[in-house]
Protein backbone atom coordinates (compact mmCIF):
# COMPACT_ATOMS: atom_id res chain seq x y z
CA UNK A 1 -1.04 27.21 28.51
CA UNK A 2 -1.34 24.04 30.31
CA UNK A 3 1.07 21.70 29.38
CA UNK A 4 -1.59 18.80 29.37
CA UNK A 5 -3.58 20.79 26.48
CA UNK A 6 -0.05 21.68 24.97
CA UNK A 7 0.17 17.49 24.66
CA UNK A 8 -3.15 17.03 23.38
CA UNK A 9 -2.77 19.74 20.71
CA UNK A 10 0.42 18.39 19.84
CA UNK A 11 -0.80 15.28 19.07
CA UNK A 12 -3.76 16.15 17.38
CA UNK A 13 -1.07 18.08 15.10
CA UNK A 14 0.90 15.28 14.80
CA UNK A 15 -2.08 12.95 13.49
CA UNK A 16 -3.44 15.57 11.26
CA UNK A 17 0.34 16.58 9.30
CA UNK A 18 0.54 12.26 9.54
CA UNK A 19 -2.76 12.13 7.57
CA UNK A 20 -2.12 15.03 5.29
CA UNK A 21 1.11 13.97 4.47
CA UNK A 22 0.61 10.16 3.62
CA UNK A 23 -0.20 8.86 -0.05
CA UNK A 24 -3.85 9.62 -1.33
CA UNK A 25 -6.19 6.68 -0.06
CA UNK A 26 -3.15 5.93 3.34
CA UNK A 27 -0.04 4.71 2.97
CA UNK A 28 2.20 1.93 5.50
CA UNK A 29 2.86 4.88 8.24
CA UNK A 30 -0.27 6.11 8.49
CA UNK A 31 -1.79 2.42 8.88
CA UNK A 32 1.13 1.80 11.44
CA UNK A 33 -0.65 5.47 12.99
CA UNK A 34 -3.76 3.69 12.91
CA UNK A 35 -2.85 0.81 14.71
CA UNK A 36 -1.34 2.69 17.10
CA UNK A 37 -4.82 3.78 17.97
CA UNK A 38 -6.59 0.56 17.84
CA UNK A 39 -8.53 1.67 14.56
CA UNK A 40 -8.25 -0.85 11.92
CA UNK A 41 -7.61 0.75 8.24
CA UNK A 42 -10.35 0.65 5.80
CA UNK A 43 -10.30 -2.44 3.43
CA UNK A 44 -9.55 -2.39 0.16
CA UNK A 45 -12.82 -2.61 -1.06
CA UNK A 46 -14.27 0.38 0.69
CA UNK A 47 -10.79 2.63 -0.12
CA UNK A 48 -11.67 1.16 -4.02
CA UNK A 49 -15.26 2.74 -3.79
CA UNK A 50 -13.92 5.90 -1.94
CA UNK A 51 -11.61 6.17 -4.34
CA UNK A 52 -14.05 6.27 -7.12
CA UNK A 53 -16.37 8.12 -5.49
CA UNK A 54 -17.74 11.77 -6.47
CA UNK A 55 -15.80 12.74 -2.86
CA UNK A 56 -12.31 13.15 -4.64
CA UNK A 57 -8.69 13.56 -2.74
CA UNK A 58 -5.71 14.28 -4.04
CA UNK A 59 -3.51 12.94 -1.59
CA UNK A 60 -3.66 12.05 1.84
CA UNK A 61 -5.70 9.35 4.47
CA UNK A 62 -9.54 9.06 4.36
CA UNK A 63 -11.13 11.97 6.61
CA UNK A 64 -13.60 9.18 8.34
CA UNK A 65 -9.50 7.04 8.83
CA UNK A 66 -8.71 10.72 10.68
CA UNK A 67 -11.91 10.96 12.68
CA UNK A 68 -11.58 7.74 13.94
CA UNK A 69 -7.95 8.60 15.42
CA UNK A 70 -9.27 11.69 16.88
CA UNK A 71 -11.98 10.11 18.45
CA UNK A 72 -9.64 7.89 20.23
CA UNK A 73 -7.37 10.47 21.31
CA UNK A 74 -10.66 12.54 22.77
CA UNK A 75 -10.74 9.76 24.57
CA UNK A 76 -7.66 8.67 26.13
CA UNK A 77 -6.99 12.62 27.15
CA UNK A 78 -10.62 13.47 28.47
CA UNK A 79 -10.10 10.50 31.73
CA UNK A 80 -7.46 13.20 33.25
CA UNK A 81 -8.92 14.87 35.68
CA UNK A 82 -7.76 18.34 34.41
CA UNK A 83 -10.26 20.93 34.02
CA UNK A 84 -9.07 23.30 31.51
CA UNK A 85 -8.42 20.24 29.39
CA UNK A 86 -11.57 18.70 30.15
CA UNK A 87 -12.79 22.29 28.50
CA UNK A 88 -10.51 21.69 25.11
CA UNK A 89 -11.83 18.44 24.75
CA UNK A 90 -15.55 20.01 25.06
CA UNK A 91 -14.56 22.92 22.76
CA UNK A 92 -12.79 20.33 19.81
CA UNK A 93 -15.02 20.53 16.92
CA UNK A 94 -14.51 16.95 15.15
CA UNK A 95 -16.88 17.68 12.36
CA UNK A 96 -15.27 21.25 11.62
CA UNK A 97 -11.46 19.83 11.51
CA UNK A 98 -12.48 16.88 9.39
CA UNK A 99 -14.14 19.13 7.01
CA UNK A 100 -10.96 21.82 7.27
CA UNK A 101 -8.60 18.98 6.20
CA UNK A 102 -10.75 17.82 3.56
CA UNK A 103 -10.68 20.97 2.01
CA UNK A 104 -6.53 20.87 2.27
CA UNK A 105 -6.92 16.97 0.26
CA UNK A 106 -9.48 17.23 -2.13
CA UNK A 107 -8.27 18.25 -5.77
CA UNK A 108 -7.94 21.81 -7.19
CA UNK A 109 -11.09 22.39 -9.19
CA UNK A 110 -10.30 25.48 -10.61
CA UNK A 111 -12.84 26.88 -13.17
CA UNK A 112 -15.29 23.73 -12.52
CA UNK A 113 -16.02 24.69 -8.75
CA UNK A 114 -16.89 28.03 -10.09
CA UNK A 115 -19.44 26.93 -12.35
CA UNK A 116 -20.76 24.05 -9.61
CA UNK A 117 -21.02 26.36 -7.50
CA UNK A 118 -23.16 28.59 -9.84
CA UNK A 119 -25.40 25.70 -11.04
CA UNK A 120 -26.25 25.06 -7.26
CA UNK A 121 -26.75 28.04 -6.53
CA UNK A 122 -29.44 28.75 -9.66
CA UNK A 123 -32.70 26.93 -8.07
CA UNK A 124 -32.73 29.66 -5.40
CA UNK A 125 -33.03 32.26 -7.89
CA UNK A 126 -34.83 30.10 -10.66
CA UNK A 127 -37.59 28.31 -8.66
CA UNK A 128 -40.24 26.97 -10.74
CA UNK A 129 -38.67 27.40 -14.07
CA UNK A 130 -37.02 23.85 -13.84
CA UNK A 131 -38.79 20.74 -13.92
CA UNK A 132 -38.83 18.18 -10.47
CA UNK A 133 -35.23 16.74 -10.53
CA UNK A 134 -34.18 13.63 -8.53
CA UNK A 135 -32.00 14.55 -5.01
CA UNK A 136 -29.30 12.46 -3.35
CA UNK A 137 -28.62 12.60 0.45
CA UNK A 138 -26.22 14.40 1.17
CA UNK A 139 -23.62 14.85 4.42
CA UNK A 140 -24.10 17.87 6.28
CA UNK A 141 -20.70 18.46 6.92
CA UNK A 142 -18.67 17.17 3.63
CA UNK A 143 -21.18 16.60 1.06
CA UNK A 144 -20.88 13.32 0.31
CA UNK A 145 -23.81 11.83 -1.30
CA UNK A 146 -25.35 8.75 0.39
CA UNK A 147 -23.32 5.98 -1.48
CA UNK A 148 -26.00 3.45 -0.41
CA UNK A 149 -29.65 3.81 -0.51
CA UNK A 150 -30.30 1.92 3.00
CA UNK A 151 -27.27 3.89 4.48
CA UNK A 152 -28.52 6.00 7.39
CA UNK A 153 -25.97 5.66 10.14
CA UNK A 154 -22.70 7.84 9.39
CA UNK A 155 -21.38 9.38 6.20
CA UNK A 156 -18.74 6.92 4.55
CA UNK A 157 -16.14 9.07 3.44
CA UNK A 158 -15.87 11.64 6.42
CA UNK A 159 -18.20 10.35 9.32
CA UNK A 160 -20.34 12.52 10.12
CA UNK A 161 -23.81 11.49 11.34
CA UNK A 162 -26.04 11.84 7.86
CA UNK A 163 -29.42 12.25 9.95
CA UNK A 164 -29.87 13.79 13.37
CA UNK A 165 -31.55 12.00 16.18
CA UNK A 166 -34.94 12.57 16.60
């Protein structure tokens, strides 16, 4: 393998174990991490709302903290020049890792995702038996619900763009 995409993989690596491994909500070395980067840490007040949000972690940085840091490191390593790493860059799925290390932060839900899962799943097979409920937004790639009604940009917890361009 080249050893330009053995760097960039390595530090991709390094970022994600960094993220995973940091106290839930970021801790001092991962905001040192961030700086590193140029991306400022999320303040308090959004990390508060995160926090208490239906998007639960159990440990670990902020998935839309992570994407930023990967964003700028698809940056600095897609000005070289090389063409096979020009191709990993193309080929690194942001949304798909971001979900991926979600799924390694968010909390154990046992029994209770079973059931969720079965109450979301019984429209399909019970249409027109329920009454009209409300719907929330939600992100395509984490789930989030839309935390604010005129919110139409970018998902706040993981980042992801919550509509597609038209």
């Amino acid at each position: 393998m080249d050893e330009a995409i053995k760097n960039f993989n390595r530090e991709i690596d390094a970022v994600s174990g960094a993220a995973f491994q940091s106290a839930k909500g970021g801790d001092e070395n991962w905001n040192k991490i961030l700086n590193s980067y140029g991306v400022a840490p999320l303040g308090d007040d959004i990390k508060t709302v995160l926090l208490n949000s239906e998007m639960k972690i159990s440990r670990g940085a902020f998935p839309i903290e992570l994407r930023k840091v990967y964003e700028k490191i698809l940056i600095k390593h897609s000005s070289s020049g090389n063409p096979a790493l020009d191709e990993a860059i193309r080929n690194f799925d942001i949304d798909a890792k971001i979900k991926s290390y979600y799924q390694k932060i968010k909390p154990f839900g046992g029994m209770n995702d079973i059931f969720k899962n079965a109450s979301a799943t019984i429209t399909k097979y019970s249409q027109g038996m329920q009454k009209g409920k409300h719907s929330t937004m939600k992100c395509k790639n984490c789930g989030a619900p839309r935390l604010e009604e005129m919110q139409y940009d970018n998902c706040l917890f993981c980042g992801s763009i919550l509509f597609e361009p038209a």
